[in-house]
C-alpha atoms as a PDB file:
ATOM      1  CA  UNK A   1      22.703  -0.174 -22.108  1.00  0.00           C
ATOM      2  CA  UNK A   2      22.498  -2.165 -19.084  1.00  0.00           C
ATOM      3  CA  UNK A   3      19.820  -2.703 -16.822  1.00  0.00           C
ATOM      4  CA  UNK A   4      19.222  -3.764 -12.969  1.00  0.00           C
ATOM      5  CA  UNK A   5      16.229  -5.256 -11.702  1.00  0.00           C
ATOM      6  CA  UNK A   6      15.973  -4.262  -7.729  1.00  0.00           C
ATOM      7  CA  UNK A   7      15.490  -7.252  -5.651  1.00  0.00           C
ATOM      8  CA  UNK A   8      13.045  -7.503  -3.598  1.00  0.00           C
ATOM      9  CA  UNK A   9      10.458  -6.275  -6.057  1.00  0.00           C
ATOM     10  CA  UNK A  10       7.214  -6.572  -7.165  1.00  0.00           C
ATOM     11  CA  UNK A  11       4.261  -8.127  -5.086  1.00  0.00           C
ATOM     12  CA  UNK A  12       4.569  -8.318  -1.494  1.00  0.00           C
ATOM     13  CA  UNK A  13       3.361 -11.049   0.504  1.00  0.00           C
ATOM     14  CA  UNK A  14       0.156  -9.361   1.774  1.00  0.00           C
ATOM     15  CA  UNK A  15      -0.833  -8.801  -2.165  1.00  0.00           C
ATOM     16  CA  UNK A  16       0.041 -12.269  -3.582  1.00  0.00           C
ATOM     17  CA  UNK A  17      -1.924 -13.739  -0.274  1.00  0.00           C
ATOM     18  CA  UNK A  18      -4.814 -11.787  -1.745  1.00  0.00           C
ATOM     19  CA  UNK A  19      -4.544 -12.078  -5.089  1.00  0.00           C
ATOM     20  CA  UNK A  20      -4.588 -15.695  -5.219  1.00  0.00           C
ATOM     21  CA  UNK A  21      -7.473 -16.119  -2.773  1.00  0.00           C
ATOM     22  CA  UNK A  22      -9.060 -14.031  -5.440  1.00  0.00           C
ATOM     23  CA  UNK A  23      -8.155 -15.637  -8.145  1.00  0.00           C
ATOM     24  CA  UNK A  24      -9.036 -19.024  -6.077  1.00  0.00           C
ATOM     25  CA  UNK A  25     -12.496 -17.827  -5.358  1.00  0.00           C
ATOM     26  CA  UNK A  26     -13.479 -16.726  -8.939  1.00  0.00           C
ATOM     27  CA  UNK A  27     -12.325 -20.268 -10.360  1.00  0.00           C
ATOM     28  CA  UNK A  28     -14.467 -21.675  -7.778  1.00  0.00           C
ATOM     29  CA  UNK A  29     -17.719 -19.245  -8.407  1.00  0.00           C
ATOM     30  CA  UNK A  30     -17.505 -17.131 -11.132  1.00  0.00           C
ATOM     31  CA  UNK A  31     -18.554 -14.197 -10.193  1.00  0.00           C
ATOM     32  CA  UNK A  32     -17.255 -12.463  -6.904  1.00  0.00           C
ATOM     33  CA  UNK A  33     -17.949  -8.726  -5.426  1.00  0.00           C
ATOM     34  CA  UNK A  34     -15.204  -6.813  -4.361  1.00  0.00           C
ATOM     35  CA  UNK A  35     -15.559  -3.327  -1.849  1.00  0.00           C
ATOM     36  CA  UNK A  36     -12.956  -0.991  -3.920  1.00  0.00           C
ATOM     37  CA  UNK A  37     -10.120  -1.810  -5.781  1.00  0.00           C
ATOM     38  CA  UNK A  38      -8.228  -5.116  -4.566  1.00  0.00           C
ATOM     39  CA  UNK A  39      -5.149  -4.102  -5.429  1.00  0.00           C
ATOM     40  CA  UNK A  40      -3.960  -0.716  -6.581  1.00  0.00           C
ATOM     41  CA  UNK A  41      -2.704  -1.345 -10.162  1.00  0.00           C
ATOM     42  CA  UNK A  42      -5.341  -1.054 -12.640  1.00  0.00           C
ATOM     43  CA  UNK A  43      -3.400  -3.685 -15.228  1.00  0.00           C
ATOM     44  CA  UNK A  44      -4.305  -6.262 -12.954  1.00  0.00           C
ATOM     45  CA  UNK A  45      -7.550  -5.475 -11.864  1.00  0.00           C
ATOM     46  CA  UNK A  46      -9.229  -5.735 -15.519  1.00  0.00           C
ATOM     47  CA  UNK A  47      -7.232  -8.494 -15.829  1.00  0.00           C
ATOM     48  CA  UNK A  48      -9.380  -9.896 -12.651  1.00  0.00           C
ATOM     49  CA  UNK A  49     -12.493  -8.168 -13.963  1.00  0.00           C
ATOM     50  CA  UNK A  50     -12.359 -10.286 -17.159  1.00  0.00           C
ATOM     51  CA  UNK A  51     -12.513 -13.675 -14.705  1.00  0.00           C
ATOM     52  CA  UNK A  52     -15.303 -12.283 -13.169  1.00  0.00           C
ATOM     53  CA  UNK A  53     -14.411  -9.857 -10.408  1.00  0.00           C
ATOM     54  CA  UNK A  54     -17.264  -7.143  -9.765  1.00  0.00           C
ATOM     55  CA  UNK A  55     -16.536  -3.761  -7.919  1.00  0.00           C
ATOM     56  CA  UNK A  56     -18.154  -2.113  -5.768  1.00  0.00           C
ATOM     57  CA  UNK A  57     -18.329   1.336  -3.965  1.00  0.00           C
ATOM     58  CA  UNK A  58     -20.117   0.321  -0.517  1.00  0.00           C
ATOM     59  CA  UNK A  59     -20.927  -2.274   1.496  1.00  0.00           C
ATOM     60  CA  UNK A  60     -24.528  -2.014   0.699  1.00  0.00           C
ATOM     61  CA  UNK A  61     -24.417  -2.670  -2.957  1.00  0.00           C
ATOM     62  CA  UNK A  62     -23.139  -6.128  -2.777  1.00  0.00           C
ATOM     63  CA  UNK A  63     -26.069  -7.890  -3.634  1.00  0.00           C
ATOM     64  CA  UNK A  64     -27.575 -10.367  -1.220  1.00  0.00           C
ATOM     65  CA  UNK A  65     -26.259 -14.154  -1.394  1.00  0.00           C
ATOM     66  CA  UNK A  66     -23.497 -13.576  -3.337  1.00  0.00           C
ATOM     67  CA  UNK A  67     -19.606 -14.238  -2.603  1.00  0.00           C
ATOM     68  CA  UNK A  68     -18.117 -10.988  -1.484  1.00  0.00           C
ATOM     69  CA  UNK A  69     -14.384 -10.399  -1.305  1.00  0.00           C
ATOM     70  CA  UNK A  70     -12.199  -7.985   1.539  1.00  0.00           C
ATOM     71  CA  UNK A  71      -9.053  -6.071  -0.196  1.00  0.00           C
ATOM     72  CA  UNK A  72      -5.819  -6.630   1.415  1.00  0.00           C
ATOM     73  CA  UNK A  73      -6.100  -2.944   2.839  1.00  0.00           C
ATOM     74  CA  UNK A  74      -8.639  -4.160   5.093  1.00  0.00           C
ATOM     75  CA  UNK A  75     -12.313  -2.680   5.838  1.00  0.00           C
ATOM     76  CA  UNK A  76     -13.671  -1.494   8.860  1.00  0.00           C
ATOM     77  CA  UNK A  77     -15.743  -3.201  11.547  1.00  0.00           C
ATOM     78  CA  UNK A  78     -18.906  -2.059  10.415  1.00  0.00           C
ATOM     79  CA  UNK A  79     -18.231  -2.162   6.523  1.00  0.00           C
ATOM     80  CA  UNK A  80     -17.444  -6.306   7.458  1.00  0.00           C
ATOM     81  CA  UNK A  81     -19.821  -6.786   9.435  1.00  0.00           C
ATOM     82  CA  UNK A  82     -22.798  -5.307   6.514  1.00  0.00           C
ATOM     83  CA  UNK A  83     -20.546  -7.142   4.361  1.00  0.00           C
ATOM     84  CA  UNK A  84     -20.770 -10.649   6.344  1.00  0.00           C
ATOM     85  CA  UNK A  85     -24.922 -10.238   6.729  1.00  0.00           C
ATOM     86  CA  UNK A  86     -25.308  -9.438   3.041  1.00  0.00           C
ATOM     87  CA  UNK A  87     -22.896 -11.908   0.836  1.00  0.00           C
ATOM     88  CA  UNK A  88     -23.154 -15.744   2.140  1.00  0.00           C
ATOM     89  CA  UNK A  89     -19.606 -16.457   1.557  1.00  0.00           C
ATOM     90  CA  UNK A  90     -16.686 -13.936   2.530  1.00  0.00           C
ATOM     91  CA  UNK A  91     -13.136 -14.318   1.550  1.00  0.00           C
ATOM     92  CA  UNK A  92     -11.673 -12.428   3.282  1.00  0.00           C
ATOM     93  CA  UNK A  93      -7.735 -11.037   1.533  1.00  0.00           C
ATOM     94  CA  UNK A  94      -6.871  -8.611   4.375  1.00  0.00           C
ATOM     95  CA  UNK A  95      -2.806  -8.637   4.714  1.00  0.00           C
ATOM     96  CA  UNK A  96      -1.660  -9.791   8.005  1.00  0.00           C
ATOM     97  CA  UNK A  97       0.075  -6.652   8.718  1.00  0.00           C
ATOM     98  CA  UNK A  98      -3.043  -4.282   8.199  1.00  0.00           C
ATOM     99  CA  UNK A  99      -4.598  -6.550  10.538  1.00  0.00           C
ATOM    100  CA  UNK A 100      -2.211  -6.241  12.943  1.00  0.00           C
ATOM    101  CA  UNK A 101      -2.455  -2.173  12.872  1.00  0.00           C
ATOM    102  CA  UNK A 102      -6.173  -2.588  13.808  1.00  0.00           C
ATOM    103  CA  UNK A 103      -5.397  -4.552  16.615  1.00  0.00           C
ATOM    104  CA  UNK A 104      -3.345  -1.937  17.525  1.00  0.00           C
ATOM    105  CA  UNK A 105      -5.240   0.856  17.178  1.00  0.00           C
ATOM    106  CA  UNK A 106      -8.199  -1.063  18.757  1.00  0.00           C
ATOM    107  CA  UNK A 107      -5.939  -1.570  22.119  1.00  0.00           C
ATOM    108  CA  UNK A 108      -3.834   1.848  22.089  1.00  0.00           C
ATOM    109  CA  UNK A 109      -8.119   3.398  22.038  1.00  0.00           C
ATOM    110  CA  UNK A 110      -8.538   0.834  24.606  1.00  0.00           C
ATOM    111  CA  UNK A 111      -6.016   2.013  26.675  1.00  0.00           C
ATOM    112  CA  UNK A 112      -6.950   5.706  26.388  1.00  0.00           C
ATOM    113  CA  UNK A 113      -4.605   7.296  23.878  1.00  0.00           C
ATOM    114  CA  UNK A 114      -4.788   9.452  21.383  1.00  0.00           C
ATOM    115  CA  UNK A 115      -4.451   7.419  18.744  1.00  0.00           C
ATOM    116  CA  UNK A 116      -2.308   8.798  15.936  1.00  0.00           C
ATOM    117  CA  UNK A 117      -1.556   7.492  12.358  1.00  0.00           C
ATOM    118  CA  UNK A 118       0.880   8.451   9.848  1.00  0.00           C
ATOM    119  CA  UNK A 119      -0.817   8.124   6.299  1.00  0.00           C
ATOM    120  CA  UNK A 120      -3.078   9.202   3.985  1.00  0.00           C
ATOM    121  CA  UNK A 121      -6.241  10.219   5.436  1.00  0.00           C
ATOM    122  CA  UNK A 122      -7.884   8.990   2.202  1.00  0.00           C
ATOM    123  CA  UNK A 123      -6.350   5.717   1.538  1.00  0.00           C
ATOM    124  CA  UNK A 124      -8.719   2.848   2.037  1.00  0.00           C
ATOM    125  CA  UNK A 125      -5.742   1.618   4.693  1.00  0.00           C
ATOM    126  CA  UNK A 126      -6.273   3.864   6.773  1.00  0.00           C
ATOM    127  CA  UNK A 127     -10.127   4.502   6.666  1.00  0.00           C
ATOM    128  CA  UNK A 128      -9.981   0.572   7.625  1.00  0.00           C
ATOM    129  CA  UNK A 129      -7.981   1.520  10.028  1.00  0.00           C
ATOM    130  CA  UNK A 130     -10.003   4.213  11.527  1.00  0.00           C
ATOM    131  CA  UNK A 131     -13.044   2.276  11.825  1.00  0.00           C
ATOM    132  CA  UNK A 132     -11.694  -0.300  14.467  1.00  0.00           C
ATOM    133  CA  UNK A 133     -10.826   2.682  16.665  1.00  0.00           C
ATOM    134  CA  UNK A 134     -13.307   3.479  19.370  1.00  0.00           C
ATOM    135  CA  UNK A 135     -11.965   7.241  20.763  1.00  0.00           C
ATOM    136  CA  UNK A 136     -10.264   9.951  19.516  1.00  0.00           C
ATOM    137  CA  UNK A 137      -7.955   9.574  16.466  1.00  0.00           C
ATOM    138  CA  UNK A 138      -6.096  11.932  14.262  1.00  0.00           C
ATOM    139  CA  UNK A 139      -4.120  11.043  11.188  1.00  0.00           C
ATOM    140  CA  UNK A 140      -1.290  13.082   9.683  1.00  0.00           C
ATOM    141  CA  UNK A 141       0.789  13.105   6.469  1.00  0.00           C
ATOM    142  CA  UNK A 142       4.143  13.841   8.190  1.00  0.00           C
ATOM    143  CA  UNK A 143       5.992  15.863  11.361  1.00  0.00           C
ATOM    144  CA  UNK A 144       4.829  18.688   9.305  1.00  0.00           C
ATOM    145  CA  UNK A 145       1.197  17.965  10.692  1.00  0.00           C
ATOM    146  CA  UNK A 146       1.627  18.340  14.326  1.00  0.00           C
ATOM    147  CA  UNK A 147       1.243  21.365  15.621  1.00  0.00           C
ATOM    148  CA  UNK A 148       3.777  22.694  17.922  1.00  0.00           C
ATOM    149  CA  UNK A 149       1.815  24.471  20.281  1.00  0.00           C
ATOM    150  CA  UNK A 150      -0.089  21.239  21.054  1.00  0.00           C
ATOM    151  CA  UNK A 151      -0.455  19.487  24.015  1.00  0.00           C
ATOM    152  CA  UNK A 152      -1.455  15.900  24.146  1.00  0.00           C
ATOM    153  CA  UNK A 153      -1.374  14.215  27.751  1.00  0.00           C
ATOM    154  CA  UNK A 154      -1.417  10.346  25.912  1.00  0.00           C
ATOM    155  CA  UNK A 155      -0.854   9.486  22.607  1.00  0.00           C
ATOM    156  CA  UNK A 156      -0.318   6.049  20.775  1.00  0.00           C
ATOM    157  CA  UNK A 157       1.154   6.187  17.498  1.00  0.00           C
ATOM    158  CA  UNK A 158       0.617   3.797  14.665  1.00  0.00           C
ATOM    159  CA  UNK A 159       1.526   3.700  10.415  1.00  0.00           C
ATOM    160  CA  UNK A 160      -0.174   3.214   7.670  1.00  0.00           C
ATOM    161  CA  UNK A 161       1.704   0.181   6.793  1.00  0.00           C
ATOM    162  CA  UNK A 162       3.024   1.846   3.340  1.00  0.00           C
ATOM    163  CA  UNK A 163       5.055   4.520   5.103  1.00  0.00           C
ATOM    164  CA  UNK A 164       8.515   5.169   5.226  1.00  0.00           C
ATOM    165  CA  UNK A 165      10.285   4.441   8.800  1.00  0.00           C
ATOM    166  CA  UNK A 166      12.208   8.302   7.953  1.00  0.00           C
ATOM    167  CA  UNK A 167       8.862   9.858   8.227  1.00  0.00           C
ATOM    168  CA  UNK A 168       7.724   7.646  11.435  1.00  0.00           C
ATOM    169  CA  UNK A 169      10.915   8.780  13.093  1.00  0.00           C
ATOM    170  CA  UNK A 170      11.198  12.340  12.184  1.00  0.00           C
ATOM    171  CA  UNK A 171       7.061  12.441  13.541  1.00  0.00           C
ATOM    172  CA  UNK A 172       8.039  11.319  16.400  1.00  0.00           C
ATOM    173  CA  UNK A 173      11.171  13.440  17.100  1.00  0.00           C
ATOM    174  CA  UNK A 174       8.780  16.560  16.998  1.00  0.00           C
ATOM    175  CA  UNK A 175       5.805  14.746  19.158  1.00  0.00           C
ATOM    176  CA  UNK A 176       8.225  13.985  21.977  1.00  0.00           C
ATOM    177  CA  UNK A 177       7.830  17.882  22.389  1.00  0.00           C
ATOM    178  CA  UNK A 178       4.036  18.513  22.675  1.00  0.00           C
ATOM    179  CA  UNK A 179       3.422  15.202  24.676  1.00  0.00           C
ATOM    180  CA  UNK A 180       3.433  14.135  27.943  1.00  0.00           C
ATOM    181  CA  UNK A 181       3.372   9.913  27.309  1.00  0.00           C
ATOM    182  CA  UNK A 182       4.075   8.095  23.885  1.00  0.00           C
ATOM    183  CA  UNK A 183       3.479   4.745  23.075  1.00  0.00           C
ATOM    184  CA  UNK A 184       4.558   3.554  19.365  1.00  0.00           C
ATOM    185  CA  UNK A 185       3.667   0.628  17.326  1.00  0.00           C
ATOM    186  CA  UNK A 186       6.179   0.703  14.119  1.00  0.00           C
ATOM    187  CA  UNK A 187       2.916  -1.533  11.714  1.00  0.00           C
ATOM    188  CA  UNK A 188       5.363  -0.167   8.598  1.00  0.00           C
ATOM    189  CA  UNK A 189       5.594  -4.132   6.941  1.00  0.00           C
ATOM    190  CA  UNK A 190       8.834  -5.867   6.352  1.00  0.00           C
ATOM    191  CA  UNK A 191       8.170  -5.994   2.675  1.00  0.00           C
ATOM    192  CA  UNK A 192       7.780  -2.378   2.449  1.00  0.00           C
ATOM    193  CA  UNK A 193      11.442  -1.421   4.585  1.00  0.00           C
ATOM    194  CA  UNK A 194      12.901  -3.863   1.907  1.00  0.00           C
ATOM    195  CA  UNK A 195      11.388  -2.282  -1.219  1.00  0.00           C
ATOM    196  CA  UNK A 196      12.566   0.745   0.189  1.00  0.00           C
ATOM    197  CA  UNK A 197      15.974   0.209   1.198  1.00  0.00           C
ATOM    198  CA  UNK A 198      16.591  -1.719  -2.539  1.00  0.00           C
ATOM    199  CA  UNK A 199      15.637   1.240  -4.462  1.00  0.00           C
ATOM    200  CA  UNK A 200      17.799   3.366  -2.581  1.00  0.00           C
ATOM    201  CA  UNK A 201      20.983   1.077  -3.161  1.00  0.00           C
ATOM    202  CA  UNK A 202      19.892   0.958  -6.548  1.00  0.00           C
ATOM    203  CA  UNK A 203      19.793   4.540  -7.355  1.00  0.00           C
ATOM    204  CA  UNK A 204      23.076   4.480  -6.230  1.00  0.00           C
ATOM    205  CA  UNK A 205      24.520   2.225  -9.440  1.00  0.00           C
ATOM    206  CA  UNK A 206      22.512   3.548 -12.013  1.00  0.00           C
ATOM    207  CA  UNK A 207      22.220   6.458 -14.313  1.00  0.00           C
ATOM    208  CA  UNK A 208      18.095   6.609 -14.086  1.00  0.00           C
ATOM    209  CA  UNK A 209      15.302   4.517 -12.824  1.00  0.00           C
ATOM    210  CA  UNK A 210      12.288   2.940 -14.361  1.00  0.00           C
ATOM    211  CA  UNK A 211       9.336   2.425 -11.326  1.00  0.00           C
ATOM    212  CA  UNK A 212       6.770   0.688 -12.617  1.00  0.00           C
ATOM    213  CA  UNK A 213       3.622   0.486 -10.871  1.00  0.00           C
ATOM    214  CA  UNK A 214      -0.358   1.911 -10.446  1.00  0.00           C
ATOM    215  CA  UNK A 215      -0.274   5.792  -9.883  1.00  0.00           C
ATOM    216  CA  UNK A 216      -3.193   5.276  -7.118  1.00  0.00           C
ATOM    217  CA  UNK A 217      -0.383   2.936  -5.476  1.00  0.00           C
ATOM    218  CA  UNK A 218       1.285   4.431  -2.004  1.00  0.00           C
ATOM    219  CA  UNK A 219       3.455   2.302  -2.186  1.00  0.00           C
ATOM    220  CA  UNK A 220       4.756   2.399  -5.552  1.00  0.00           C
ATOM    221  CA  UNK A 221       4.906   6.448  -4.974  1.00  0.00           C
ATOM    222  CA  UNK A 222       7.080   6.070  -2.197  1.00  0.00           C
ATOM    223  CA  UNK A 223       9.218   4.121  -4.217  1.00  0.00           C
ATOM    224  CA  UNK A 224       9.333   7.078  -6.278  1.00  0.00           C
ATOM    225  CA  UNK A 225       9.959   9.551  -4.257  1.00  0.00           C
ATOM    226  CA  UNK A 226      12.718   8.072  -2.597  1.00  0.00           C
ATOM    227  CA  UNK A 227      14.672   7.389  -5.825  1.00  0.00           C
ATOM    228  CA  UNK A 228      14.281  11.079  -6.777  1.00  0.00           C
ATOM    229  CA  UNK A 229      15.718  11.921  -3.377  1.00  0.00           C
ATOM    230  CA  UNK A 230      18.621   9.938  -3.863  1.00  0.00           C
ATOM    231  CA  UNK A 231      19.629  12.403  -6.879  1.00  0.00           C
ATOM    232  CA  UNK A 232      18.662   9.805  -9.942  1.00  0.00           C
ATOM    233  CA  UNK A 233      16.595  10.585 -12.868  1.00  0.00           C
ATOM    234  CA  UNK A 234      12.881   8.931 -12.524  1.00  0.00           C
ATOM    235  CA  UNK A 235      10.494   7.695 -14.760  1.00  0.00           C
ATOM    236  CA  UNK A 236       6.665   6.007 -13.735  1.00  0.00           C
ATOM    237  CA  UNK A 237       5.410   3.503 -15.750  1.00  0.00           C
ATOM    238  CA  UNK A 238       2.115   1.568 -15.392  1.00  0.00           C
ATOM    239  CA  UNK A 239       3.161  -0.551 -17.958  1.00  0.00           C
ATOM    240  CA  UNK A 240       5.777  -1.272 -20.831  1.00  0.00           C
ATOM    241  CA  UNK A 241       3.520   0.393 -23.353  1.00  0.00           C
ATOM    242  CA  UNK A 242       4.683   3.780 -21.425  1.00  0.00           C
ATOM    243  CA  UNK A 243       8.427   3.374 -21.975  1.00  0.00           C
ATOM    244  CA  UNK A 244       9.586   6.364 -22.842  1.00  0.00           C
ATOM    245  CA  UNK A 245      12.884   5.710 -25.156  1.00  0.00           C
ATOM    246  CA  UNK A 246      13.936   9.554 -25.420  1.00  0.00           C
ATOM    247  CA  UNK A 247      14.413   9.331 -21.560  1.00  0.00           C
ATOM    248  CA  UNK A 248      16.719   6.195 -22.334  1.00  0.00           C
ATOM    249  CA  UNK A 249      18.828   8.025 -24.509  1.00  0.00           C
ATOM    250  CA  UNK A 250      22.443   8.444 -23.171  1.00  0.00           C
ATOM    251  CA  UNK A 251      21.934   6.679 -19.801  1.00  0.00           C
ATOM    252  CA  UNK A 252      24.435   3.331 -19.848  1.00  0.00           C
ATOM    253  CA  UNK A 253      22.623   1.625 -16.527  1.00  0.00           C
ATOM    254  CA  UNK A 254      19.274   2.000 -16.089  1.00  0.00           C
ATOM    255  CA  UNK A 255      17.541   0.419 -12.944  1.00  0.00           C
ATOM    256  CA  UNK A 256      14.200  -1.469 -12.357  1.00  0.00           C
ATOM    257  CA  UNK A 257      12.027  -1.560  -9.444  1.00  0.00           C
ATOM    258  CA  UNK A 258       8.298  -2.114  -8.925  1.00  0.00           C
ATOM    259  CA  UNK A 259       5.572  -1.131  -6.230  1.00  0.00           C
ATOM    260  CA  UNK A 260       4.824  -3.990  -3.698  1.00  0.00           C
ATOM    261  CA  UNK A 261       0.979  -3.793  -5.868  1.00  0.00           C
ATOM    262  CA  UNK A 262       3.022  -4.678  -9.406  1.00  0.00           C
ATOM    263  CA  UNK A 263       1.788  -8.136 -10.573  1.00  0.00           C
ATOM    264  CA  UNK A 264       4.906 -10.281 -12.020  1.00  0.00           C
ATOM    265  CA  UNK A 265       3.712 -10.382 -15.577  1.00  0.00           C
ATOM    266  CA  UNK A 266       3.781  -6.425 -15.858  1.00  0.00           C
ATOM    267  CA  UNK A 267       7.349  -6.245 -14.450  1.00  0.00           C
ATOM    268  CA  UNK A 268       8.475  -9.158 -17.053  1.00  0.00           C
ATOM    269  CA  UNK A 269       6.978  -7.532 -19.860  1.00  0.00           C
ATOM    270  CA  UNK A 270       8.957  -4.533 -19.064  1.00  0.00           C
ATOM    271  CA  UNK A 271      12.353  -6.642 -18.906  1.00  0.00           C
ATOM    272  CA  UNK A 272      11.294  -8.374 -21.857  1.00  0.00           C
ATOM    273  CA  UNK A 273      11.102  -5.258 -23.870  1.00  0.00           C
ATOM    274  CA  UNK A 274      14.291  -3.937 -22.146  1.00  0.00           C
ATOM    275  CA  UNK A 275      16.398  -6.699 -23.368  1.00  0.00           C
ATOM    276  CA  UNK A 276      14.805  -6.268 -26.903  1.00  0.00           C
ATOM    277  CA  UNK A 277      16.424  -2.873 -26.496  1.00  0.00           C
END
């Protein structure tokens, strides 16, 4: 048995920029509050909870004076803003490119459009998201969400940043018809496309593929999903310990690829065991 590790895999850049600030910030004090789940791979979160990290459900229970830390998925205006009067020091770990869809969605609102995401209505992405967005919004899974008898005089169209550019593009081959004006931000991040696009050549070379990966990741789903449309037998791992060997049996190439939330020491562990194999 062979095996192929996908390239690019693993964290993206928005994650590692996070992580380490993290990581940086508990060396520094000890103990730091975090506002939901920093990353979405629960491996690497206790592995931050045993240097300290705290989590929280809501801006209110950070406690007052401590150091509070922002996810890479980004919080909304008034979640940072409780957040900035309560801790007295903020570090903050949103990714560039989440930042980038609430500017955005902060100008297409400004402007006067509908403003319109593709995601998951109950990521924390897109609640962030959300709150920068003064006006009407609407967020849908897929094209399967608009409603053809419709009519929208303005709309501005934005992605959770997770997405696949398919399911931008086939949304907005079905909006052109209920719409009078469009105006389209593509906020779907480089390291995502690339993730994407190496699964899919990978599927291609291999008898089955191994995604390791958080199950409460998007991204690591859509990693998933798109190796399982490609025709190639799937398996999800959150770790090596899951490594199903009776799926192994009789495939002679086997592939590798990880969720842009997938710390490095989780995919070499899987490797590791692989070439023990």
């Amino acid at each position: 048995m062979n095996f192929i590790v996908a390239s690019p895999t693993g964290l993206c850049f928005g994650v590692r920029r996070a992580i380490e600030r993290l990581e940086a910030a508990l060396k520094e004090y000890g103990t730091v509050y975090a506002l939901g789940s920093p990353i979405h791979n629960p491996q690497e979160v206790a592995r931050l909870a045993g240097q300290g990290l705290k989590l929280v459900q809501s801006a209110s229970e950070v406690p007052g004076g401590s150091v509070a830390f922002v996810r890479a998925h980004g919080l909304s205006r008034v979640e940072m803003r409780e957040i900035e009067c309560r801790a007295r020091v903020v570090i903050d770990g949103t990714c560039p490119f989440v930042r980038t869809a609430h500017e955005r969605a902060e100008a297409l609102a400004g402007e006067g459009y509908l403003v319109m995401i593709l995601g998951d209505s109950n990521h924390p992405e897109v609640r962030g998201i959300l709150g920068h967005i003064d006006g009407k919004s609407i967020v849908i899974s897929g094209a399967d969400d608009i409603d053809e008898r419709a009519r929208y005089p303005r709309v501005g169209v934005l992605s959770q940043t997770t997405q696949k550019e398919s399911s931008l593009a086939e949304a907005l081959a079905k909006l052109v018809f209920v719409t009078g004006e469009i105006k389209v931000y593509n906020t779907i991040c480089r390291a995502t496309i690339e993730r994407q696009e190496s699964i899919r050549k990978l599927a291609a070379d291999v008898d089955g593929v191994v995604v390791i990966g958080g199950r409460n990741s998007a991204n690591t789903r859509k990693l998933v999903e798109i190796a399982e449309s490609e025709g190639v037998s799937v398996l999800w791992i959150e770790h090596s310990g899951e490594l199903d060997r009776g799926w192994m049996r009789g495939k002679n190439a086997i592939g590798v690829a990880a969720g842009g939330s997938t710390p490095d020491w989780l995919i070499n562990e899987l490797t590791q065991l692989l070439q023990t194999l």
